[in-house]
Protein backbone atom coordinates (compact mmCIF):
# COMPACT_ATOMS: atom_id res chain seq x y z
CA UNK A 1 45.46 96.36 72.35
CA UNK A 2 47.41 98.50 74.29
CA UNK A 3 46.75 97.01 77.61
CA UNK A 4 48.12 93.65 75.66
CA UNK A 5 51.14 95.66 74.60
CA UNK A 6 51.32 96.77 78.36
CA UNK A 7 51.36 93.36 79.52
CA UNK A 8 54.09 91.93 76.80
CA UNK A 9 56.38 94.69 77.55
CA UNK A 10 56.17 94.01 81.35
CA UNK A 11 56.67 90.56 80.72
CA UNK A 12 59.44 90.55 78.76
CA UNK A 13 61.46 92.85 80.49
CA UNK A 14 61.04 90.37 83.64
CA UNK A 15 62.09 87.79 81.08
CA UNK A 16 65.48 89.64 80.13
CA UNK A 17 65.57 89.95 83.85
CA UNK A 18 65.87 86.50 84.78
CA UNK A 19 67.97 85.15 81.63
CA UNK A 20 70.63 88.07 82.62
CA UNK A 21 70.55 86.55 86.30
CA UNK A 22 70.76 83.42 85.48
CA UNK A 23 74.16 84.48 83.15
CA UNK A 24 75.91 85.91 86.21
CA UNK A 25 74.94 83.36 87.98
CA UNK A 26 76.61 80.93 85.59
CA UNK A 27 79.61 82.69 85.45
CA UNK A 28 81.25 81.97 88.30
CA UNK A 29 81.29 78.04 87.26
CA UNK A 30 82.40 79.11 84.08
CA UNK A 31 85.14 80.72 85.71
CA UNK A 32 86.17 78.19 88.79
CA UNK A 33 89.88 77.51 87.43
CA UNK A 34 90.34 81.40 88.67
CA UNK A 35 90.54 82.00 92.23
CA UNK A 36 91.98 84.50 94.54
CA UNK A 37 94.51 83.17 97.16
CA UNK A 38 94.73 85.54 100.11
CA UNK A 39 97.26 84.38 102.45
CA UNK A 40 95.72 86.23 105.13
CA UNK A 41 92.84 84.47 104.89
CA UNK A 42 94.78 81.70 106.99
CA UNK A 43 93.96 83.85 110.31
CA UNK A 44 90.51 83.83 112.18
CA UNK A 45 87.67 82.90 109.95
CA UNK A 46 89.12 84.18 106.98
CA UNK A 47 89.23 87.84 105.11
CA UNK A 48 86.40 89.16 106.46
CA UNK A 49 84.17 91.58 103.87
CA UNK A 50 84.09 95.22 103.77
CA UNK A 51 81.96 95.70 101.14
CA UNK A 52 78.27 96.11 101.51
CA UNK A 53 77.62 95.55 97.42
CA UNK A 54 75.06 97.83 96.90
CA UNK A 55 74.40 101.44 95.67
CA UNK A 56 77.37 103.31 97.62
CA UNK A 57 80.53 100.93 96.76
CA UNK A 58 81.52 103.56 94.42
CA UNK A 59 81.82 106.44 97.21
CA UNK A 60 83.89 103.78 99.26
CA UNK A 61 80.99 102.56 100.77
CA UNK A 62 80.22 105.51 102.65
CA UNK A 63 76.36 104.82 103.02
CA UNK A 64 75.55 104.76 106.85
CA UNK A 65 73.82 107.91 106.98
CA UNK A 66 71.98 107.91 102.92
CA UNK A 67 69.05 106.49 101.68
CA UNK A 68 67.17 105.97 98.41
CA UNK A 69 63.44 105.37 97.49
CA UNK A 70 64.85 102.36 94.58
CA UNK A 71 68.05 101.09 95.40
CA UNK A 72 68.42 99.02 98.60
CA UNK A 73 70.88 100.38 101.36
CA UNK A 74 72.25 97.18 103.36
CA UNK A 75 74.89 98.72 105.02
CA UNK A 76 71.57 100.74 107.72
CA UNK A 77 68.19 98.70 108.26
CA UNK A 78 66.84 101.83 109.19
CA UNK A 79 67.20 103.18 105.70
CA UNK A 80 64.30 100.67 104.43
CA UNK A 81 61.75 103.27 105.44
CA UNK A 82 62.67 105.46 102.65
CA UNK A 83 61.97 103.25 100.25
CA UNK A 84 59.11 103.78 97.17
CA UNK A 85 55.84 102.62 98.59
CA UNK A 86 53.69 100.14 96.40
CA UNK A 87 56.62 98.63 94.83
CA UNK A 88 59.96 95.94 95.38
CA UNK A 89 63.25 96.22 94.97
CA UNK A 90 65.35 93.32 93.64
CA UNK A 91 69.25 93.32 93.37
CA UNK A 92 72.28 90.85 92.64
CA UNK A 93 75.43 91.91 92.80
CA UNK A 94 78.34 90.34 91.34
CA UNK A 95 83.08 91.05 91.82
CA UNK A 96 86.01 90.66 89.49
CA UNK A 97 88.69 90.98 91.73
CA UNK A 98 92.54 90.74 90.59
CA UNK A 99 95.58 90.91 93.01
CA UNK A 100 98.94 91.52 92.90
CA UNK A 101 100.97 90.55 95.76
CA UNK A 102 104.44 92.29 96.26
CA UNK A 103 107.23 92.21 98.80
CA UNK A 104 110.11 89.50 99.70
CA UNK A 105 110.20 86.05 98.19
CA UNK A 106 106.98 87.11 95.31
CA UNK A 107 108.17 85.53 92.33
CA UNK A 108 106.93 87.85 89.44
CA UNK A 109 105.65 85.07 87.39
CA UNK A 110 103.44 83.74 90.02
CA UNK A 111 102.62 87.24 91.57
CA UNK A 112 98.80 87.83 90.12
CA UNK A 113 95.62 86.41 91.06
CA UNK A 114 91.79 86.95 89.45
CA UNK A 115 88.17 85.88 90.61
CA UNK A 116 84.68 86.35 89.93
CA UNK A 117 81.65 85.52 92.13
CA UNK A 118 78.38 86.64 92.66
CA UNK A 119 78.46 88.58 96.11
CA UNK A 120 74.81 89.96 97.15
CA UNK A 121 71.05 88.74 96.12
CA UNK A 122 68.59 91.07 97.81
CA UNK A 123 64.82 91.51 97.93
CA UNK A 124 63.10 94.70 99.74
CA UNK A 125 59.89 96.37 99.81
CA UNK A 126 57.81 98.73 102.06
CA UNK A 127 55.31 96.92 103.77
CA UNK A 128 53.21 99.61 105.22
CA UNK A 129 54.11 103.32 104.97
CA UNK A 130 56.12 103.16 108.07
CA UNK A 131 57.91 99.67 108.05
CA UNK A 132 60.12 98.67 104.95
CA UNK A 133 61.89 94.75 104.79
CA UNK A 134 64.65 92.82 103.55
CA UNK A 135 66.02 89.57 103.05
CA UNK A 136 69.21 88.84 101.61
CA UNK A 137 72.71 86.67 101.07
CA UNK A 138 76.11 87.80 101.27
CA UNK A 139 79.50 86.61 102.01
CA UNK A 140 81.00 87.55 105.80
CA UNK A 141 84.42 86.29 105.29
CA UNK A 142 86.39 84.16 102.74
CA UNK A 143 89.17 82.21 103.05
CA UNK A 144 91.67 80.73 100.21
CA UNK A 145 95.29 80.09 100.27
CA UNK A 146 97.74 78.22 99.03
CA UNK A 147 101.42 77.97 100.27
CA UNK A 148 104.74 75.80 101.07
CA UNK A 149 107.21 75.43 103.94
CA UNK A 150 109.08 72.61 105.49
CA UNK A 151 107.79 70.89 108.51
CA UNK A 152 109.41 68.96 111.32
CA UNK A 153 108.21 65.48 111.85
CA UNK A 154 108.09 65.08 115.34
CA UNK A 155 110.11 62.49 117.00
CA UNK A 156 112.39 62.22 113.74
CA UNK A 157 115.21 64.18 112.23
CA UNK A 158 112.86 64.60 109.13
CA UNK A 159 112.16 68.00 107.62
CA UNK A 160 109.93 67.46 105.21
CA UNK A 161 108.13 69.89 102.41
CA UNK A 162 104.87 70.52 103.37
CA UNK A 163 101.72 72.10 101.27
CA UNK A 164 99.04 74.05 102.74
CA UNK A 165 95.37 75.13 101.27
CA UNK A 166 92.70 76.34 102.45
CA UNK A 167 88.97 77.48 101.47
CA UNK A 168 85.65 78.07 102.58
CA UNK A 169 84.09 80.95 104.61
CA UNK A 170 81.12 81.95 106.61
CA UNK A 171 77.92 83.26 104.84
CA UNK A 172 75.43 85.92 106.10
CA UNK A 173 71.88 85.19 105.29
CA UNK A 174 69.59 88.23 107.02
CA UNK A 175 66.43 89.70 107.16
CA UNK A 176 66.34 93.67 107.73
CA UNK A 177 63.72 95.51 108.98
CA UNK A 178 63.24 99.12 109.77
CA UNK A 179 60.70 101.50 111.38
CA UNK A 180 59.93 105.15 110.77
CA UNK A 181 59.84 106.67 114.95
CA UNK A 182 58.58 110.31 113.09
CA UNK A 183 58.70 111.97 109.59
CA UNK A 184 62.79 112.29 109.73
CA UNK A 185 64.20 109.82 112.35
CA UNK A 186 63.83 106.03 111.78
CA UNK A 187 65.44 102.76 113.54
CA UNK A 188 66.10 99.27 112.58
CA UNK A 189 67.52 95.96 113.24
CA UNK A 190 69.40 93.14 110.72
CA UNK A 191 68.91 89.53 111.89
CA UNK A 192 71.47 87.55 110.15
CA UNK A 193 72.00 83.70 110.04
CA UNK A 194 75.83 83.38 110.46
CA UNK A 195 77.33 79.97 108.61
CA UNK A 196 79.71 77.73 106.76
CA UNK A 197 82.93 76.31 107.34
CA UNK A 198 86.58 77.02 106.81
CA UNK A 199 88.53 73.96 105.75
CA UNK A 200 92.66 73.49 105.92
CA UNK A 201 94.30 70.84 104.27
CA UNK A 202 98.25 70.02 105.07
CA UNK A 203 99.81 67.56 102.66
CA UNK A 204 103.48 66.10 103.30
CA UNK A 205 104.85 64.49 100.51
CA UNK A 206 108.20 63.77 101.04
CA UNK A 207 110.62 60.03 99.85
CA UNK A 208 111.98 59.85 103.16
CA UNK A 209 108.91 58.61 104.19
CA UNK A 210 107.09 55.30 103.63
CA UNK A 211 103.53 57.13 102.68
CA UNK A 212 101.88 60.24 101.55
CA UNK A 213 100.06 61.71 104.57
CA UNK A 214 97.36 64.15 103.97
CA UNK A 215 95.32 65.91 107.07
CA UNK A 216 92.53 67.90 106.45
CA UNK A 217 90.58 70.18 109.56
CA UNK A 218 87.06 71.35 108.91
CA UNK A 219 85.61 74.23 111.11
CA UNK A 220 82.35 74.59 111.18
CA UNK A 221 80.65 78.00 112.64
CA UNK A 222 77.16 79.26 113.14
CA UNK A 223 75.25 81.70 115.31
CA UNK A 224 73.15 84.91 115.14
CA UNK A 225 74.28 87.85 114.72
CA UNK A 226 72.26 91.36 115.23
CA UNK A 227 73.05 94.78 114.02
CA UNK A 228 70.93 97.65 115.13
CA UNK A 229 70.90 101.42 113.03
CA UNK A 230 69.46 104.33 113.56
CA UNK A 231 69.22 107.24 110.61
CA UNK A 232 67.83 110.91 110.80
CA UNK A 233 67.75 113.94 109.04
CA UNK A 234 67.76 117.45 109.11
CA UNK A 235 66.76 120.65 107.21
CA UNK A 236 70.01 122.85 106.86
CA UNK A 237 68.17 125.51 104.32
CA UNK A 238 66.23 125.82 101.20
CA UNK A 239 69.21 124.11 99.23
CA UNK A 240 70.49 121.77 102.28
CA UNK A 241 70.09 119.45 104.37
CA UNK A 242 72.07 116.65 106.07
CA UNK A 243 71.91 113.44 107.11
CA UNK A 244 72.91 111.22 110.08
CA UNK A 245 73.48 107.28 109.86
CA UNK A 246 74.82 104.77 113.04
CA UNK A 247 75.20 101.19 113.37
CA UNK A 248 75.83 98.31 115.92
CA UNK A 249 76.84 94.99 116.29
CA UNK A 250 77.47 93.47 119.93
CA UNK A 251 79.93 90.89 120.87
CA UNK A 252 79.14 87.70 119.38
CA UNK A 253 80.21 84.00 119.87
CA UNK A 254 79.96 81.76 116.99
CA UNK A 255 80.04 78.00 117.46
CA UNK A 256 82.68 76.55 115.94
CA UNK A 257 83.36 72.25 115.83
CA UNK A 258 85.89 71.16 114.53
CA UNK A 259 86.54 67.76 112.47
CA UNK A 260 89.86 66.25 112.00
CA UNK A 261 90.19 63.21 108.59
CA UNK A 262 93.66 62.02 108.15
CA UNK A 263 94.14 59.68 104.97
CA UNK A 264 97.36 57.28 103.65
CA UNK A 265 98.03 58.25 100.44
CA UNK A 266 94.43 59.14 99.63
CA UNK A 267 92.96 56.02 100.06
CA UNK A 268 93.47 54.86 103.55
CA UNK A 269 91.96 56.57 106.17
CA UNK A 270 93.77 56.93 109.49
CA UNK A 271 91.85 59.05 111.55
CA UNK A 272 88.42 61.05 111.29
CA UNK A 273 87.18 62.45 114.50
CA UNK A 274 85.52 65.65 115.66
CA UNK A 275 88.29 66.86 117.94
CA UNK A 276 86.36 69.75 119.93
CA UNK A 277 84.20 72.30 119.81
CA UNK A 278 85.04 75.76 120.57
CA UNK A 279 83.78 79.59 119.65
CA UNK A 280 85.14 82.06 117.43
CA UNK A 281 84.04 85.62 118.90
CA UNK A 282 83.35 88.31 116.51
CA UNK A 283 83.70 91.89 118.33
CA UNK A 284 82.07 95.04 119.05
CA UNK A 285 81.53 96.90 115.66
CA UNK A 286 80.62 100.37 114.95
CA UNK A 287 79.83 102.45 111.82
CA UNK A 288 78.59 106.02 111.50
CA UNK A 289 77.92 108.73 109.07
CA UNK A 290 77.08 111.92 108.51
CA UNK A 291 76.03 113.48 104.70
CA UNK A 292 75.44 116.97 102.96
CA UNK A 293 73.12 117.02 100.20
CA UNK A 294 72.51 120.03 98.03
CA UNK A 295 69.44 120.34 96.06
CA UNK A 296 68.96 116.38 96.06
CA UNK A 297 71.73 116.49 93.33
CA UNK A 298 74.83 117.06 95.48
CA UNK A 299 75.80 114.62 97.87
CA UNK A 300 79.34 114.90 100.69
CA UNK A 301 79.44 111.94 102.98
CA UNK A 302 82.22 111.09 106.11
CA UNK A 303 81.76 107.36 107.18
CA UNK A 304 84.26 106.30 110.34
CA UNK A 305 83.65 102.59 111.39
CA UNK A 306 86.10 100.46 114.20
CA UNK A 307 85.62 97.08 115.86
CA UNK A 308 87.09 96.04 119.22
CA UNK A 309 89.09 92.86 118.53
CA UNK A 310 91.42 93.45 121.56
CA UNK A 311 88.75 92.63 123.76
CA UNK A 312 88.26 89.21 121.61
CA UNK A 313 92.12 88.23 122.36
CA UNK A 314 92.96 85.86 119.56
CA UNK A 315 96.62 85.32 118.84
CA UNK A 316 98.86 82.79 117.50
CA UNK A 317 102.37 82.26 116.35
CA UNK A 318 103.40 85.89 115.60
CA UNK A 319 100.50 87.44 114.82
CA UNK A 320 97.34 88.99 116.42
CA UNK A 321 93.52 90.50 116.12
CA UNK A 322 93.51 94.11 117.21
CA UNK A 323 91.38 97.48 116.97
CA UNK A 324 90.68 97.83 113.71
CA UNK A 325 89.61 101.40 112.39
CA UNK A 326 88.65 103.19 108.44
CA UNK A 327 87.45 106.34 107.35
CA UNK A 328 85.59 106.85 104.34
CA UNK A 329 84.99 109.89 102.33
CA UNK A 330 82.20 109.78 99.28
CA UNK A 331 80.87 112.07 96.62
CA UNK A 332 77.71 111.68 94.56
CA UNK A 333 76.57 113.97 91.36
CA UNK A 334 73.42 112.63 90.94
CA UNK A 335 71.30 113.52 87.71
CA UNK A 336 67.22 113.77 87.23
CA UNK A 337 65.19 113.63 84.23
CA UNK A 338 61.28 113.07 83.79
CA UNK A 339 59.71 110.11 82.70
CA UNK A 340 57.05 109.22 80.28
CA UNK A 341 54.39 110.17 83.02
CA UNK A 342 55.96 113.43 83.32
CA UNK A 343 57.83 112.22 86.89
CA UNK A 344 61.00 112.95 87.86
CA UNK A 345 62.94 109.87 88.47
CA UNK A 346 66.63 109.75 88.77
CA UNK A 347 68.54 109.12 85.63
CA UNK A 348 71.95 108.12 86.74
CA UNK A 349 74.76 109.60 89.26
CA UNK A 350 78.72 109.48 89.00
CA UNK A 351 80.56 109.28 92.28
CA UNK A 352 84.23 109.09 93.64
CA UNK A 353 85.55 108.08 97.39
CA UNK A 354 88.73 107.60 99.49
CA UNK A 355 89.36 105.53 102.27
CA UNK A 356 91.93 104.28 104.43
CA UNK A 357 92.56 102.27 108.43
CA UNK A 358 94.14 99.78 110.17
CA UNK A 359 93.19 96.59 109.35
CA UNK A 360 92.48 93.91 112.51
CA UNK A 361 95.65 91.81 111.68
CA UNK A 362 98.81 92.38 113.61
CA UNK A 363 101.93 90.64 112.27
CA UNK A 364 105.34 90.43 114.10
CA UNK A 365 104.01 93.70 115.29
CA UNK A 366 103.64 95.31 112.15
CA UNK A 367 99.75 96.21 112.00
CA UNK A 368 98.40 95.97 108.69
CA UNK A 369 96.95 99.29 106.80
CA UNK A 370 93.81 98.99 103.78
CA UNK A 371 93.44 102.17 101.82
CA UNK A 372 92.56 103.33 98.64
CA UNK A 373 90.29 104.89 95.89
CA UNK A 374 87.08 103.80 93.87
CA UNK A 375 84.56 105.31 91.18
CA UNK A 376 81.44 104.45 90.60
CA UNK A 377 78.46 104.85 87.24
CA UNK A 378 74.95 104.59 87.37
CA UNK A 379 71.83 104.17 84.87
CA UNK A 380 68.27 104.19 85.31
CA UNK A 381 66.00 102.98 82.33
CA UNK A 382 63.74 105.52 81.23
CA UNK A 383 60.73 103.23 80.33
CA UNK A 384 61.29 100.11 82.11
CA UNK A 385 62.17 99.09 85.70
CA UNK A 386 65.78 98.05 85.31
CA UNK A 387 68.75 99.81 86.13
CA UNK A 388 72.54 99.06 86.51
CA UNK A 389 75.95 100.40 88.72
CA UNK A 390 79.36 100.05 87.74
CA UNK A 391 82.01 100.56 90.73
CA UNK A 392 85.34 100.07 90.65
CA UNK A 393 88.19 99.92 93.54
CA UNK A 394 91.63 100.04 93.39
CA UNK A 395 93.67 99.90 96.71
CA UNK A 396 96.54 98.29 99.05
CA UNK A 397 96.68 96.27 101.90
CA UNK A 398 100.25 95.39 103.75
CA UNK A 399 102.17 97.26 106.00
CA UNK A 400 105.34 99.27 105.52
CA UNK A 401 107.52 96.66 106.44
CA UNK A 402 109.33 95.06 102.52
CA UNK A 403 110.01 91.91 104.24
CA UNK A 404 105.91 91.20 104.62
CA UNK A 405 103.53 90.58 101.53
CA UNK A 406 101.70 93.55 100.50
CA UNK A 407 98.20 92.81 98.22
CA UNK A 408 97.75 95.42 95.37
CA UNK A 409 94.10 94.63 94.82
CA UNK A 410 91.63 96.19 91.82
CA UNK A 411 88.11 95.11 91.99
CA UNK A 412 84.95 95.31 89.40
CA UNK A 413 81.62 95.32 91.38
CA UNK A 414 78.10 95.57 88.88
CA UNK A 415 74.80 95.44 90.25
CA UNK A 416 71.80 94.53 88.43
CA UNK A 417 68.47 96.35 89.91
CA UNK A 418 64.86 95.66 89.06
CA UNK A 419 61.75 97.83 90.66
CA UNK A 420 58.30 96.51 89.98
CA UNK A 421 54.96 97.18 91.15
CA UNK A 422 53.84 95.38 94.36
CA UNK A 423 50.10 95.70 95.15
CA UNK A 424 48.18 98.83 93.94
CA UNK A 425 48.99 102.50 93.44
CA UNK A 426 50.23 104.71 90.65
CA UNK A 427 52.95 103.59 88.68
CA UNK A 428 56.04 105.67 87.70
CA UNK A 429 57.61 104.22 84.85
């Protein structure tokens, strides 16, 4: 009888599980009338994501250099070594995500934007004592805007109003693997999939012309992309020790084709052609980390990260990719308790973090800063393998020119987390 009781409880909980994925998942088709529009996301491949989604968003993702034995670290492969032998990891990680745009020409009744979206799935497990895995899905960049301005029609005296949207992005799909070199150091490697397609849509709709003329160009990119990590450790004293995280990513080309479909008044098409196909290059990036932990309660982290788009050299009209640089600073109180088996296990953890840089956008030589502040909760079931964090993130991004938009952005990040047994040894919950 109690083995059957064993066995109902288990299944149920896996049950809950799944019906609560299935509800975020939901969500964000419950919810598609609400979309962000970045106009930013106009440049390059879109707004490309800082946010790793996973245990350490709430100490401004500041997570190079830590590692934990249930929760999965994406932002360093090599961290997958640390994880709890004999059992899996599975996360999903989900947004809400309002901005406020400011600065000349923001009407204040059409100043606020909201979307939600499921933003991380990931499975993980150690496979043998020294090797731990990953697979996963994640946005790389998003793009979505929406604006108007008057174009010239060439050969005429016309200057007509024209709308321009956009959407789409590029998604990472990646399998992480790392390997334990001795009992502190360990290395690793993320193999990603790189895909999807940005898509820009010009409509001029003006009388003084016969017809409607609507042009839509498709990009579509793809490539692999690598990132390699290393992460060590060392014994400071009885009550501390530190830790050391690093990260990689080499120049990388993606593949980008490009499709032009021109149509009459929606109906007649004029054109539809695949005009060329080209590369986008993504450029060096580097992250690293160093961490203080006190008693395995205490945690002080210092993450610095830049990537080298000068040596990419994309410009346009005004604007430009350049160094980019942040600095991250993260706190962790982190609070144990002992399970039914008499085990300690980690209850929950509050934490706080700052950060601040230069973003990679350039505009009329104004280079565009990202800082700000976020908070984050945690809670570990007692009994059962579920557990949930609460982040939030409140910051700016603009520059310190008024004449230039300025995005005052507050963000709502919750992952779900389930640990279950894998093959055989001792259970701890």
């Amino acid at each position: 009888m109690l083995l059957l009781n064993k066995i109902y409880s288990s299944m149920l909980i896996k049950i809950k599980l799944i019906v609560t994925a299935c509800i975020l998942l939901g969500l964000p088709v419950l919810l598609v009338a609400q979309n962000n529009s970045s106009p930013y996301s106009v440049l390059g491949i879109g707004d490309i994501e800082t946010s790793y989604f996973n245990r350490y968003t709430g100490m401004a993702n500041a997570g190079v250099a830590l590692f934990d034995e249930r929760y999965i670290n994406n932002s360093n492969a090599a961290s997958l070594t640390k994880l709890r032998e004999h059992f899996y990891a599975f996360e999903i990680s989900s947004r809400f995500k309002q901005v406020v745009y400011s600065g000349a020409n923001v009407l204040a009744t059409a100043n606020k934007t909201t979307d939600f979206a499921i933003r991380r799935v990931n499975l993980a497990a150690k496979v043998t004592k020294n090797w731990g895995s990953s697979i996963g899905l994640m946005p790389f960049s998003t793009a979505s805007f929406s604006f108007n301005t008057n174009k010239n029609i060439q050969g005429t005296l016309l200057n007509v109003a024209a709308n321009y949207e956009g959407d789409g992005g590029v998604n990472q799909f990646y399998w992480s693997n790392g390997y334990k070199l001795s009992k502190n150091t360990s290395i690793g490697v993320t193999s990603s999939f790189l895909f999807g397609s940005i898509n820009q849509t010009e409509n001029i709709l003006s009388s003084d012309l016969s017809t409607n003329l609507t042009t839509k160009n498709s990009i579509f990119l793809r490539n692999y992309y690598f990132n390699f990590a290393l992460q060590t450790k060392k014994k400071l004293s009885k009550t501390w020790e530190s830790t050391y995280g690093i990260t990689y990513s080499p120049k990388t080309a993606l593949q980008a084709q490009t499709s032009i479909d021109v149509t009459s008044n929606t109906t007649t098409e004029i054109k539809n052609a695949i005009t060329n196909n080209n590369y986008f290059t993504l450029p060096e990036s580097y992250n690293a980390g160093i961490a203080f932990i006190n008693n395995n309660k205490y945690t002080f982290t210092v993450n610095a990260q830049a990537q080298n788009w000068n040596a990419v050299k994309y410009s346009g009209s005004n604007y430009q990719l350049v160094n980019s640089n942040k600095l991250s600073l993260g706190f962790q109180n982190s609070q144990k308790a002992k399970n039914v088996y008499n085990t300690e296990y980690e209850k929950g953890f509050f934490q706080l973090g700052l950060y601040a840089g230069n973003s990679y956008i350039k505009m009329n030589n104004n280079q565009m800063m990202d800082y700000g502040g976020s908070i984050g909760f945690s809670r570990n079931s007692r009994n059962s393998p579920l557990g949930y964090i609460i982040s939030l993130e409140a910051g700016k991004r603009g520059t310190r020119s008024t004449t230039q938009l300025t995005e005052n952005y507050f963000n709502i990040n919750f992952t779900l987390s389930y640990l279950d047994f894998l093959f055989g040894g001792k259970k701890y919950f």
